[in-house]
C-alpha atoms as a PDB file:
ATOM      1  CA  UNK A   1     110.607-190.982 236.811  1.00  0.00           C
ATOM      2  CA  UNK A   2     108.163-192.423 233.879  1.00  0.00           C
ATOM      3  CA  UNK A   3     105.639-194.088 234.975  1.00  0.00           C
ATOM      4  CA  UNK A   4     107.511-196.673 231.789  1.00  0.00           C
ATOM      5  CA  UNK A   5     110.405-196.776 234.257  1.00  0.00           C
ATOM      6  CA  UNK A   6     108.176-198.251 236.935  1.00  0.00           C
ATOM      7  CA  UNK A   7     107.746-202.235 237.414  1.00  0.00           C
ATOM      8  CA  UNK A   8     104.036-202.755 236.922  1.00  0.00           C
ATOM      9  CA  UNK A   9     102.809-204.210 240.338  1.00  0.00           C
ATOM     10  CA  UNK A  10     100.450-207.139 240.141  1.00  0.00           C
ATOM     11  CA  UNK A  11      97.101-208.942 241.752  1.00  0.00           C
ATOM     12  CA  UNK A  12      98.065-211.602 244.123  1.00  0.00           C
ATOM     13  CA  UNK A  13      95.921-213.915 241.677  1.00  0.00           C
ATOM     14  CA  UNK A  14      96.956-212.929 238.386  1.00  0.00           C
ATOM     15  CA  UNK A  15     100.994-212.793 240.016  1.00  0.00           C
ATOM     16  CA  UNK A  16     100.742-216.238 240.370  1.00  0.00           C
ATOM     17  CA  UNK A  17      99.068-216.993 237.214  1.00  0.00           C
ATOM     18  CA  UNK A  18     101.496-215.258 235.225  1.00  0.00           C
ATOM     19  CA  UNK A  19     104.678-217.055 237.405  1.00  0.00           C
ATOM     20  CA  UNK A  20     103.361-220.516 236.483  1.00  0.00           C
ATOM     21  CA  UNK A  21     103.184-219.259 232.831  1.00  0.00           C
ATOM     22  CA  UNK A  22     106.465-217.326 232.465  1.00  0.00           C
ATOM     23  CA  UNK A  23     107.729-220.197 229.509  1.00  0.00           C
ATOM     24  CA  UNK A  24     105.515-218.898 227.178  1.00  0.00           C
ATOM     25  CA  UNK A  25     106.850-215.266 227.232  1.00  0.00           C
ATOM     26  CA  UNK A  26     110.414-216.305 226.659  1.00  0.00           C
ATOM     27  CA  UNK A  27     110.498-214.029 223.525  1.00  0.00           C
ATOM     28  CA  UNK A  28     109.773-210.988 221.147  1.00  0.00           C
ATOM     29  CA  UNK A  29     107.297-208.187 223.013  1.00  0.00           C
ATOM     30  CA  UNK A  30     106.053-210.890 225.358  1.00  0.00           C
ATOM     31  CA  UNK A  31     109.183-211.395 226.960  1.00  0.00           C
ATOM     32  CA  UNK A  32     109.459-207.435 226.845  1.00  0.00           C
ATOM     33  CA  UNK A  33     106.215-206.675 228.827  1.00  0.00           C
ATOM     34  CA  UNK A  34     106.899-209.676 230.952  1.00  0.00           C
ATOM     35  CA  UNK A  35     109.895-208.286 232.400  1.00  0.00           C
ATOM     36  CA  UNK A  36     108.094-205.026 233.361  1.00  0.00           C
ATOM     37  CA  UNK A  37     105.955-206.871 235.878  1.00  0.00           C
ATOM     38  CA  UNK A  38     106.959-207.179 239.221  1.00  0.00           C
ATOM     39  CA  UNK A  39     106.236-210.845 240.529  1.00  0.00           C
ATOM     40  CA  UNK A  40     108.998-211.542 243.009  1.00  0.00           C
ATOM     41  CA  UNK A  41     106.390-212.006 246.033  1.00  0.00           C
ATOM     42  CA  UNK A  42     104.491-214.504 243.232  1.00  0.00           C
ATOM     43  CA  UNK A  43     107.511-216.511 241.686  1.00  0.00           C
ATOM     44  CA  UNK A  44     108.462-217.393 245.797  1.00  0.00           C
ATOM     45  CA  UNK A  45     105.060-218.369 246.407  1.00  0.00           C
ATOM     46  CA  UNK A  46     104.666-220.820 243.353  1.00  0.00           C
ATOM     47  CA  UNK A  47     107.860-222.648 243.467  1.00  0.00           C
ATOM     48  CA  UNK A  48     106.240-223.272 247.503  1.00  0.00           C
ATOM     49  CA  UNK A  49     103.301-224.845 245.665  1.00  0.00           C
ATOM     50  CA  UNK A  50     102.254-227.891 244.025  1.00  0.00           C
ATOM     51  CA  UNK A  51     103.752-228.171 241.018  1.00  0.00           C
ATOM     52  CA  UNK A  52     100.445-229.521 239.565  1.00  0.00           C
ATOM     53  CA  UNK A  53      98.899-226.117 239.762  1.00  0.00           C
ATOM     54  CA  UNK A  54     101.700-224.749 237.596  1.00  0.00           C
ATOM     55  CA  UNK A  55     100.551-227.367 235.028  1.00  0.00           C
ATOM     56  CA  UNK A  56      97.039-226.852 235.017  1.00  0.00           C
ATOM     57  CA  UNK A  57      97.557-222.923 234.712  1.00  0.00           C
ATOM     58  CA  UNK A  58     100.289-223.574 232.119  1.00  0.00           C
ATOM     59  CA  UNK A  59      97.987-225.945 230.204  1.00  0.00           C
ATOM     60  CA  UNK A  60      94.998-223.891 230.229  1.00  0.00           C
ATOM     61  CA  UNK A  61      97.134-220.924 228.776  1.00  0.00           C
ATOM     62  CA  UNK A  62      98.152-222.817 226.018  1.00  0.00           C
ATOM     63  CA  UNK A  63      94.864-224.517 225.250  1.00  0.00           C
ATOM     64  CA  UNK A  64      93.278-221.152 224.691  1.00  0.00           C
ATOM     65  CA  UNK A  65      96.216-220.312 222.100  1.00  0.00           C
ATOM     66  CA  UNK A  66      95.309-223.869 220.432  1.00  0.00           C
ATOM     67  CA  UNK A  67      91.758-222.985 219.933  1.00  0.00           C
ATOM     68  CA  UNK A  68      92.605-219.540 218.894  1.00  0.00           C
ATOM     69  CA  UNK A  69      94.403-221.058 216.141  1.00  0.00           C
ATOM     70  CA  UNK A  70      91.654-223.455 215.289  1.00  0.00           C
ATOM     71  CA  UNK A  71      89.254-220.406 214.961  1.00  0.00           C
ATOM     72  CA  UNK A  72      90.881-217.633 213.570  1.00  0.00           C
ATOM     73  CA  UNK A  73      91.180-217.354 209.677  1.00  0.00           C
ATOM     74  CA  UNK A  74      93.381-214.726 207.461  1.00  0.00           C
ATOM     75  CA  UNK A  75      90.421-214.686 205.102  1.00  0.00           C
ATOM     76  CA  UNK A  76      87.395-213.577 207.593  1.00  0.00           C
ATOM     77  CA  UNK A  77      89.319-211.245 210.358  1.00  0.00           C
ATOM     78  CA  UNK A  78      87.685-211.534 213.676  1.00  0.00           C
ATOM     79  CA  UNK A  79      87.265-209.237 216.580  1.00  0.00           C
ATOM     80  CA  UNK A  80      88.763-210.363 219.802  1.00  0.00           C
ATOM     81  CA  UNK A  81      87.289-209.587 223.050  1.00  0.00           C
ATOM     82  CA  UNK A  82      88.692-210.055 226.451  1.00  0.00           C
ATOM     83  CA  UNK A  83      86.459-209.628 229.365  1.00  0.00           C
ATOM     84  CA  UNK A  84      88.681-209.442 232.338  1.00  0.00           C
ATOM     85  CA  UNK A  85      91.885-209.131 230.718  1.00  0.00           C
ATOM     86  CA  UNK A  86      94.225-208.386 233.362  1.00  0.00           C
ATOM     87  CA  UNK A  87      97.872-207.824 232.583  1.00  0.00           C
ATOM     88  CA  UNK A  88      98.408-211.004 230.811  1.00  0.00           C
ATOM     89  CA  UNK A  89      99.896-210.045 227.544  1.00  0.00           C
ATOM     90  CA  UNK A  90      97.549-212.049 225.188  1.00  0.00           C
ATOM     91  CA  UNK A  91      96.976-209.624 223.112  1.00  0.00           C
ATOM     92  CA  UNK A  92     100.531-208.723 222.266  1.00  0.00           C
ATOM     93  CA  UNK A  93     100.897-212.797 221.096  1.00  0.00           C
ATOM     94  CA  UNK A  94      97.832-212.526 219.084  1.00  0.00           C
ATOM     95  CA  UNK A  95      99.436-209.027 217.103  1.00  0.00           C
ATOM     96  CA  UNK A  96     102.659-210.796 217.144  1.00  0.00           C
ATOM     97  CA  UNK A  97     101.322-214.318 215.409  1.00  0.00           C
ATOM     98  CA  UNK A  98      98.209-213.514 214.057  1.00  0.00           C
ATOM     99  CA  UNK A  99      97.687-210.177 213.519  1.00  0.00           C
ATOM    100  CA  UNK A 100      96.412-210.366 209.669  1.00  0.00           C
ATOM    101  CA  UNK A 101      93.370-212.809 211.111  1.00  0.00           C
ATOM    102  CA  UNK A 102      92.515-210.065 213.466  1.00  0.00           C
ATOM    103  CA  UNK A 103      90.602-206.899 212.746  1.00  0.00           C
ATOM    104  CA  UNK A 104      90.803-205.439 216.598  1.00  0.00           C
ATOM    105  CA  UNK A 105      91.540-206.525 219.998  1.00  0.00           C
ATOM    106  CA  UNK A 106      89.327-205.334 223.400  1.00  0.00           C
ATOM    107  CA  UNK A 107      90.773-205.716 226.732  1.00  0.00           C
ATOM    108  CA  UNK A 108      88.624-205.411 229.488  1.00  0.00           C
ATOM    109  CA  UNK A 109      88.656-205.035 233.036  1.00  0.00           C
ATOM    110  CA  UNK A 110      87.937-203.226 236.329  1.00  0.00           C
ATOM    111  CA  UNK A 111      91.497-201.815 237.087  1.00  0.00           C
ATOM    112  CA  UNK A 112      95.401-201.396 235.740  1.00  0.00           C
ATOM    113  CA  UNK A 113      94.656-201.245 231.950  1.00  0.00           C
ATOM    114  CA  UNK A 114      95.733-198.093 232.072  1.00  0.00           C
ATOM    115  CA  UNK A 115      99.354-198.661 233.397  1.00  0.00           C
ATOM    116  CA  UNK A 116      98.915-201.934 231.009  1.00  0.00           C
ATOM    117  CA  UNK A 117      98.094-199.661 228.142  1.00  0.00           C
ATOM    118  CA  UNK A 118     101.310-197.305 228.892  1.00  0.00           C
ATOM    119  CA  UNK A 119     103.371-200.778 229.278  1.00  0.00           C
ATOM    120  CA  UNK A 120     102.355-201.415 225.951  1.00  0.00           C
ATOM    121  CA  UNK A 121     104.123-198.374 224.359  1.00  0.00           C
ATOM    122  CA  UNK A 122     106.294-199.297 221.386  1.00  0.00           C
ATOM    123  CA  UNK A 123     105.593-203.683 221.686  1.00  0.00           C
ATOM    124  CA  UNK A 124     102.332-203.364 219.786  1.00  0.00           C
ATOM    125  CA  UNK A 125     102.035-203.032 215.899  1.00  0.00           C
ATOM    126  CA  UNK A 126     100.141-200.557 214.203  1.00  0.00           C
ATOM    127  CA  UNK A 127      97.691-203.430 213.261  1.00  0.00           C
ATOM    128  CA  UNK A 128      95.312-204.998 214.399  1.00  0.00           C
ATOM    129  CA  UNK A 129      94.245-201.751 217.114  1.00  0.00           C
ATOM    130  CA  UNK A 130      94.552-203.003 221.112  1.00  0.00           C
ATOM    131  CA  UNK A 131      91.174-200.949 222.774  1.00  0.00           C
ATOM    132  CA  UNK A 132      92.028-201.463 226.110  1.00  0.00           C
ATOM    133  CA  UNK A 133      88.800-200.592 227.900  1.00  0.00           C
ATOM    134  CA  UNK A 134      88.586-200.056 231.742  1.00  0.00           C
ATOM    135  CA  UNK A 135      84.881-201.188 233.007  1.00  0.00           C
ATOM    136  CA  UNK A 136      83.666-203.410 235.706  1.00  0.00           C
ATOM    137  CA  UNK A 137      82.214-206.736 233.234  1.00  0.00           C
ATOM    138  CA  UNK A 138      79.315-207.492 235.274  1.00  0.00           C
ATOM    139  CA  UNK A 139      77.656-203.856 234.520  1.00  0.00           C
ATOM    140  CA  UNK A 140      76.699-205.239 231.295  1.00  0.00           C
ATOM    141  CA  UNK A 141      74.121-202.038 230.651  1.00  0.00           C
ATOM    142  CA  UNK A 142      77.199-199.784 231.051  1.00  0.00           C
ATOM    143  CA  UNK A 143      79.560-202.291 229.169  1.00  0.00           C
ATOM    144  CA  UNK A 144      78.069-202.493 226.127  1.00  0.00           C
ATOM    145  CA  UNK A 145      77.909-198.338 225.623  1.00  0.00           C
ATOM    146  CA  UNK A 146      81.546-198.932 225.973  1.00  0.00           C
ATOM    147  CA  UNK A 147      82.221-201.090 223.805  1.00  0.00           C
ATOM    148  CA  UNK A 148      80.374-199.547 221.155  1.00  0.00           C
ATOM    149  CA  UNK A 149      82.398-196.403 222.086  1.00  0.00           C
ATOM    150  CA  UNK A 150      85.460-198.278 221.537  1.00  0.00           C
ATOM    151  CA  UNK A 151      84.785-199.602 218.079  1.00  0.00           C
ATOM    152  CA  UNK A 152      83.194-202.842 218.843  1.00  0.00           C
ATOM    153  CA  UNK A 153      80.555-203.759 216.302  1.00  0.00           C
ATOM    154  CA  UNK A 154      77.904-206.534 217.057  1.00  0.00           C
ATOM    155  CA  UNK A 155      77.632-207.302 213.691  1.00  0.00           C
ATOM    156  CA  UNK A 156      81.296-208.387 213.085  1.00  0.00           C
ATOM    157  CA  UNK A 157      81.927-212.134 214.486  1.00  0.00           C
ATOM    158  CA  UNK A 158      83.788-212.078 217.515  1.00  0.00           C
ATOM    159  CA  UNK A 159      86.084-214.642 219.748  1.00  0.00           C
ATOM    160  CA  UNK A 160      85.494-214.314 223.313  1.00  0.00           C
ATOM    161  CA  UNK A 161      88.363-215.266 225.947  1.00  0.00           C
ATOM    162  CA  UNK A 162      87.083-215.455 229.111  1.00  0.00           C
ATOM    163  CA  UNK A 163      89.711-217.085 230.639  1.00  0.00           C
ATOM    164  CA  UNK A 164      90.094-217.816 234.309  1.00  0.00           C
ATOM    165  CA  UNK A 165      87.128-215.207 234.915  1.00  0.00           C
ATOM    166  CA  UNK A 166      83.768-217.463 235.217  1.00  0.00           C
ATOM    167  CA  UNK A 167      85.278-218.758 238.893  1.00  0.00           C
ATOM    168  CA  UNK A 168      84.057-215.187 240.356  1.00  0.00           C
ATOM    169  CA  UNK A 169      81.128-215.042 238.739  1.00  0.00           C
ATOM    170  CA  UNK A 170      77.497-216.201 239.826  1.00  0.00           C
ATOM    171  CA  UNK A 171      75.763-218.060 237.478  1.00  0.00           C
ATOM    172  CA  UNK A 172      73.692-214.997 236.768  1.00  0.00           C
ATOM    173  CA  UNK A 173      76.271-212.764 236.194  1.00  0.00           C
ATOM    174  CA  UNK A 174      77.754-214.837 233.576  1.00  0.00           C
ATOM    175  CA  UNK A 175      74.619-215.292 231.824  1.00  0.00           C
ATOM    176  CA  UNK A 176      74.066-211.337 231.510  1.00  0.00           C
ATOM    177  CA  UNK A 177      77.843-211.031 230.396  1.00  0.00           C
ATOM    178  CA  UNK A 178      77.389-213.673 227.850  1.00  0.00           C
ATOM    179  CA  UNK A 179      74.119-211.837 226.387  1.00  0.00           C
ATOM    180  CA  UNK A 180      76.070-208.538 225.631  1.00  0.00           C
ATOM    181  CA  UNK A 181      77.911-210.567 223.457  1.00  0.00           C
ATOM    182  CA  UNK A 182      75.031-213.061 221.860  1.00  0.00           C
ATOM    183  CA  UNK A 183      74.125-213.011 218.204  1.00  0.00           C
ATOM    184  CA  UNK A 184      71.213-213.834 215.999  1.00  0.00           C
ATOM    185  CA  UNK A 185      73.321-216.141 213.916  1.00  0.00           C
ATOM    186  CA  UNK A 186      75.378-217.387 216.480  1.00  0.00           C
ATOM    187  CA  UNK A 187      78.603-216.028 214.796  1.00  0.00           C
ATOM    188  CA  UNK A 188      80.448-215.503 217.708  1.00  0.00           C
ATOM    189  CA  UNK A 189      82.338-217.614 219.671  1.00  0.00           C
ATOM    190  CA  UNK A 190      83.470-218.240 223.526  1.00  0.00           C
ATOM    191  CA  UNK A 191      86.786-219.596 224.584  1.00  0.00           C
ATOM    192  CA  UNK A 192      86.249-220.473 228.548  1.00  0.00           C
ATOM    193  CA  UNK A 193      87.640-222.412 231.088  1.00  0.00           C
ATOM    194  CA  UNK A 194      85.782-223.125 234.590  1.00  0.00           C
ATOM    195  CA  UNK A 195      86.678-225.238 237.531  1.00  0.00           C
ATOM    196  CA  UNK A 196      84.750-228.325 238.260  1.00  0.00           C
ATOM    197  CA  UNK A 197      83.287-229.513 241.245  1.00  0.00           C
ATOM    198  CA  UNK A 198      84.711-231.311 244.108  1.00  0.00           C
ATOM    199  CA  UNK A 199      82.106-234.648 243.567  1.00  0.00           C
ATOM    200  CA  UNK A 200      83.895-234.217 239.681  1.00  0.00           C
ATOM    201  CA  UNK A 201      87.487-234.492 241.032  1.00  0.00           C
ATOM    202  CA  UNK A 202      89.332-238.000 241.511  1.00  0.00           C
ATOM    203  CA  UNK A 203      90.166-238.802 245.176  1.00  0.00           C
ATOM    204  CA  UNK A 204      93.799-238.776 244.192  1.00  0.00           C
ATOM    205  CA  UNK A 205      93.493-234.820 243.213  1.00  0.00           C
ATOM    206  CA  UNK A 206      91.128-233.612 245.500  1.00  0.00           C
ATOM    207  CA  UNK A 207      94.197-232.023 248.075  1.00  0.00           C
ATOM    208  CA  UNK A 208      95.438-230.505 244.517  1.00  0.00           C
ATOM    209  CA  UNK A 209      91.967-229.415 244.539  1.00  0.00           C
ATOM    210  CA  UNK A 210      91.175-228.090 248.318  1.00  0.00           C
ATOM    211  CA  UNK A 211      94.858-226.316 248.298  1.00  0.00           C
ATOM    212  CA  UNK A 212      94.319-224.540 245.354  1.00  0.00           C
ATOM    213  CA  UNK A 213      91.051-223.732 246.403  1.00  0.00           C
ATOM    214  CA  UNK A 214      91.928-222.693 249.739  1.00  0.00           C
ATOM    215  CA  UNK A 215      94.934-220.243 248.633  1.00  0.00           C
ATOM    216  CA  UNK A 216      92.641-218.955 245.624  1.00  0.00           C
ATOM    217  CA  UNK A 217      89.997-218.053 248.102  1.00  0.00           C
ATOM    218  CA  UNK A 218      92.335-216.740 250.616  1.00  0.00           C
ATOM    219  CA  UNK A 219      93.903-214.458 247.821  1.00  0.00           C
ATOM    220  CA  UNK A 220      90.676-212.668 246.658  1.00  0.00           C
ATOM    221  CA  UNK A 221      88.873-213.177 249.807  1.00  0.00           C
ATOM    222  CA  UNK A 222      85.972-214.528 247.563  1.00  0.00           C
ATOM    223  CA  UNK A 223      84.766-217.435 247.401  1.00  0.00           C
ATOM    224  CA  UNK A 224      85.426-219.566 244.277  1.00  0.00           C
ATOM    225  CA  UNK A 225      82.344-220.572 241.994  1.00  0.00           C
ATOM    226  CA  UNK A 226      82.410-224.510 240.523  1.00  0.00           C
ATOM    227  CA  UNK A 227      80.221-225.370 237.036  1.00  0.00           C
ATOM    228  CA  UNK A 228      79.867-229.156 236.268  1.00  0.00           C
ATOM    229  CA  UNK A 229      79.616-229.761 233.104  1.00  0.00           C
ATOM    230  CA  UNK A 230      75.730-230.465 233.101  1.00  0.00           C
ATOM    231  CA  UNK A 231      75.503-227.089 234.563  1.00  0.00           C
ATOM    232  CA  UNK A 232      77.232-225.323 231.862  1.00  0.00           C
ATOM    233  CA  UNK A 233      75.302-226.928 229.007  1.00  0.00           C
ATOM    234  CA  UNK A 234      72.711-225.956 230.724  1.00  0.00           C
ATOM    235  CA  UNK A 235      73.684-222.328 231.354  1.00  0.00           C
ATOM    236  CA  UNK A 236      74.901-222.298 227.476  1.00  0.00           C
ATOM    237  CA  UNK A 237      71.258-223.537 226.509  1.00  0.00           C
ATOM    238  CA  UNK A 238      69.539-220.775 228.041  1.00  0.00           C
ATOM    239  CA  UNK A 239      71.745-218.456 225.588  1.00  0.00           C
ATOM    240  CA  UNK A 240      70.826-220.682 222.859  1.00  0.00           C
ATOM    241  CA  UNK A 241      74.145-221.066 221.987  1.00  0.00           C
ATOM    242  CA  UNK A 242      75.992-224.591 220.739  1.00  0.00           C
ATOM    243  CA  UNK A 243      78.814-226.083 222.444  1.00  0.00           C
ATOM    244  CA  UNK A 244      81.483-226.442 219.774  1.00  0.00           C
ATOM    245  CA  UNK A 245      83.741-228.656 222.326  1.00  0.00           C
ATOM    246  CA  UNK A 246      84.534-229.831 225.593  1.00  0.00           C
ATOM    247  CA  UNK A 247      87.900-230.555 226.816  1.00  0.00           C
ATOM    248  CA  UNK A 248      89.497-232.119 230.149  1.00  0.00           C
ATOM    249  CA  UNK A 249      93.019-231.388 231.275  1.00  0.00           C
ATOM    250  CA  UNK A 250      93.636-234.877 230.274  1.00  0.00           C
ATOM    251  CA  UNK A 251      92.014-234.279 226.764  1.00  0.00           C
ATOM    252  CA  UNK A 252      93.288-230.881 226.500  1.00  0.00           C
ATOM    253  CA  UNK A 253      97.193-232.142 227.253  1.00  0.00           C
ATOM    254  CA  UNK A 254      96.832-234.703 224.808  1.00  0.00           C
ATOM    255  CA  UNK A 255      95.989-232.622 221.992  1.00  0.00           C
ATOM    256  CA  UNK A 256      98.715-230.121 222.619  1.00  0.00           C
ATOM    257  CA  UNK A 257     101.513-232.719 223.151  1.00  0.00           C
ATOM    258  CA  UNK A 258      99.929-236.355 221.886  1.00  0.00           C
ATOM    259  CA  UNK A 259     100.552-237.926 225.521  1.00  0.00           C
ATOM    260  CA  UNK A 260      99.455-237.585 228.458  1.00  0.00           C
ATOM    261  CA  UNK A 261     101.927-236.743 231.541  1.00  0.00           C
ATOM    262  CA  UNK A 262     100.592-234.882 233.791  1.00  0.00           C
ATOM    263  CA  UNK A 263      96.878-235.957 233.646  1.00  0.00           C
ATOM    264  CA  UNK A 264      95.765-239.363 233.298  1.00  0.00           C
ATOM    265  CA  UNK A 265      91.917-239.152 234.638  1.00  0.00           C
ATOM    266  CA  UNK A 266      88.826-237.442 234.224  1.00  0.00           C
ATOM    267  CA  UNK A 267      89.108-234.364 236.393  1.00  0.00           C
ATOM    268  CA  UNK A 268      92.518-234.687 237.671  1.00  0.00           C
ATOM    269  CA  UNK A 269      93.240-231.037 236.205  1.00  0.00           C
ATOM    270  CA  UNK A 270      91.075-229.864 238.376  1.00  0.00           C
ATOM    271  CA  UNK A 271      89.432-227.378 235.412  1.00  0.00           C
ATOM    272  CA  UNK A 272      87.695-228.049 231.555  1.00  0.00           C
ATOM    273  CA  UNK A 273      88.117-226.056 228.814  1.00  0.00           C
ATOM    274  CA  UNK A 274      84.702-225.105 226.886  1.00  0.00           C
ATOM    275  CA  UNK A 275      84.203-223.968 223.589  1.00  0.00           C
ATOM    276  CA  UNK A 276      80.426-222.906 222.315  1.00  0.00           C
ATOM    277  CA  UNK A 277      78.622-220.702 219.334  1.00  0.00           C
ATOM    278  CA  UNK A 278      76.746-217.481 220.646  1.00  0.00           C
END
């Protein structure tokens, strides 16, 4: 049997991601590639969970498609660069949607972007290319010979996703990723999320926040890095780069939908999103 034939078998983690987010692959190549993976074991597991977590997963998705759109411009095609891609099918949206404001996609990560690649077959256009790169994102010496090998040029701007990523990271280690990808001009730019401390968190959301914790941590069998938001300006500083915006789960709803229902306070999303200039 093709290896095509096969489902494509999925992380714990990234499983349950992808359950919470399965309304916004409800069509064209998305909804193709989406119903290749197998998440049974994942879709049973988040309908047991708090449907909160579905909401801050499915709001963080869409956020980073909002700020995509903010950013990228027909007349200036970008590079996009995804440090621990996974098999979420960003890439195929961004081809789909806004494929004349991109000049080439990178995908990278430590595993499966090779099965992800084959998935692929016959979704993606002939423009912009999908690099799909398989390389462990804290080796940053090794990383950037990669890249280069790839295609990637540090002298054409770039938009970084790191999405969902900087939660296994050390400080450190996210500092020497984000220099691979700094610039003298600071014409790049760094989508991120990264989950806030518990002292950040409302009372009424900190059991949202010690579950989800909790089964995260259990998952990986790492334990989960937190950022306040003092700490990541401060982080961001040391790159000299400038923080375009900052965005709650309250703010973040509110801008996608213009009212709030899910998150009302400062925190209660458990996560902000983070924009900045490298």
């Amino acid at each position: 049997m093709d290896l095509l034939d096969h489902p494509l078998k999925v992380a714990p983690t990234a499983a349950l991601v992808l359950s919470f987010a399965r309304s916004l692959y409800q069509g064209g190549p998305t909804r193709t590639y989406y119903e290749k993976l197998d998440l049974r074991e994942s879709d049973a597991l988040a309908r047991s969970m708090d449907p909160a977590t579905g909401g801050v997963v499915l709001v963080r998705k869409r956020f980073i498609r909002y700020q995509l759109e903010q950013f990228l411009n027909e007349d200036e095609p970008v590079q996009i660069c995804i440090p621990g891609a996974g098999l979420d099918p960003l890439s195929l949206h961004l081809s789909e949607y806004h494929g004349s404001a991109i000049h080439s996609i990178y995908e990278l990560d430590a595993a499966h972007l090779q099965a992800k690649a084959h998935h692929y077959q016959g979704l993606l256009p002939d423009e912009p290319p999908v690099h799909f790169i398989q390389a462990d994102i804290t080796d940053t010496l090794h990383l950037e010979h990669r890249l280069r090998d790839a295609g990637y040029s540090s002298g054409r701007p770039t938009i970084i996703v790191f999405e969902g990523i900087v939660h296994y990271l050390s400080e450190e280690n996210f500092i020497d990723l984000m220099q691979t990808f700094s610039t003298p001009n600071k014409t790049n730019i760094v989508l991120m999320d990264y989950l806030l401390p518990e002292y950040a968190i409302p009372h009424s959301a900190l059991p949202l926040f010690h579950s989800t914790k909790q089964q995260v941590e259990s998952m990986t069998g790492k334990a989960i890095q937190t950022y306040s938001r003092e700490q990541m300006f401060s982080a961001i500083a040391s790159l000299h780069g400038d923080v375009v915006g900052v965005d709650s789960m309250k703010s973040a709803e509110f801008k996608l939908n213009g009212r709030n229902e899910l998150f009302y306070e400062e925190g209660e999303g458990l996560i902000e999103m983070m924009a900045f200039y490298l």
